[in-house]
Protein backbone atom coordinates (compact mmCIF):
# COMPACT_ATOMS: atom_id res chain seq x y z
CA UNK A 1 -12.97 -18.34 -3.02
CA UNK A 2 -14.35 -16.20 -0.12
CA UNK A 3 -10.92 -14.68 0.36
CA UNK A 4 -10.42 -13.71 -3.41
CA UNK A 5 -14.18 -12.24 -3.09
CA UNK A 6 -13.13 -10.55 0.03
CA UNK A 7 -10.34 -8.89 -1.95
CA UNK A 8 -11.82 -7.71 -4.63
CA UNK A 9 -15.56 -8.47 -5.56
CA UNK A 10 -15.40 -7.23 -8.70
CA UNK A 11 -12.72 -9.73 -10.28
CA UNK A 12 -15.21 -12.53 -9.33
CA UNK A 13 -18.49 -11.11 -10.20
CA UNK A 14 -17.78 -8.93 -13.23
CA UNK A 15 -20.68 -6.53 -14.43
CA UNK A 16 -21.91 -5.83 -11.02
CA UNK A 17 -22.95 -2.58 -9.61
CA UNK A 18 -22.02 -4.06 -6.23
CA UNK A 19 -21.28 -0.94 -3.45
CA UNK A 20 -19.36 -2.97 -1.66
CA UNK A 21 -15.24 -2.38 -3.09
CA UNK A 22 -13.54 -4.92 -0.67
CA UNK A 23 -10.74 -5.95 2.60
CA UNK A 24 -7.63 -4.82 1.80
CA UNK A 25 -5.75 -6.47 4.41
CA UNK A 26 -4.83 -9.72 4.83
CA UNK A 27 -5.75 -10.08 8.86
CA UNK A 28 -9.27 -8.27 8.37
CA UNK A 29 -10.44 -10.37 5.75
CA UNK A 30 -8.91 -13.99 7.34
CA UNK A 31 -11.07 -12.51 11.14
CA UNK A 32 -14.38 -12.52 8.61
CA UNK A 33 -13.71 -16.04 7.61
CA UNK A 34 -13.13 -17.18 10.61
CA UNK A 35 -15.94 -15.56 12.43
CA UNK A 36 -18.25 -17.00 9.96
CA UNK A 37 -16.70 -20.24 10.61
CA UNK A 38 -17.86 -19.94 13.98
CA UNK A 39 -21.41 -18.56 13.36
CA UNK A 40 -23.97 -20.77 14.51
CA UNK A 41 -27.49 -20.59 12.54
């Protein structure tokens, strides 16, 4: 679900004025995941 919101936010929150348009490539958006993986609170 990240990943598809990582793509393209808009397709999984319609009707948003989000500024935010999304990670076109595959590698940047699977180094986001992972890094939050790895975040600590």
């Amino acid at each position: 679900m990240l990943d598809r919101w990582l793509t393209k936010p808009t397709d999984v929150v319609p009707g948003t004025a989000m500024a935010f348009g999304g990670v076109a490539k595959d590698t940047d958006r699977a180094a986001i995941i992972e890094y939050l993986r790895q975040a600590k609170p």
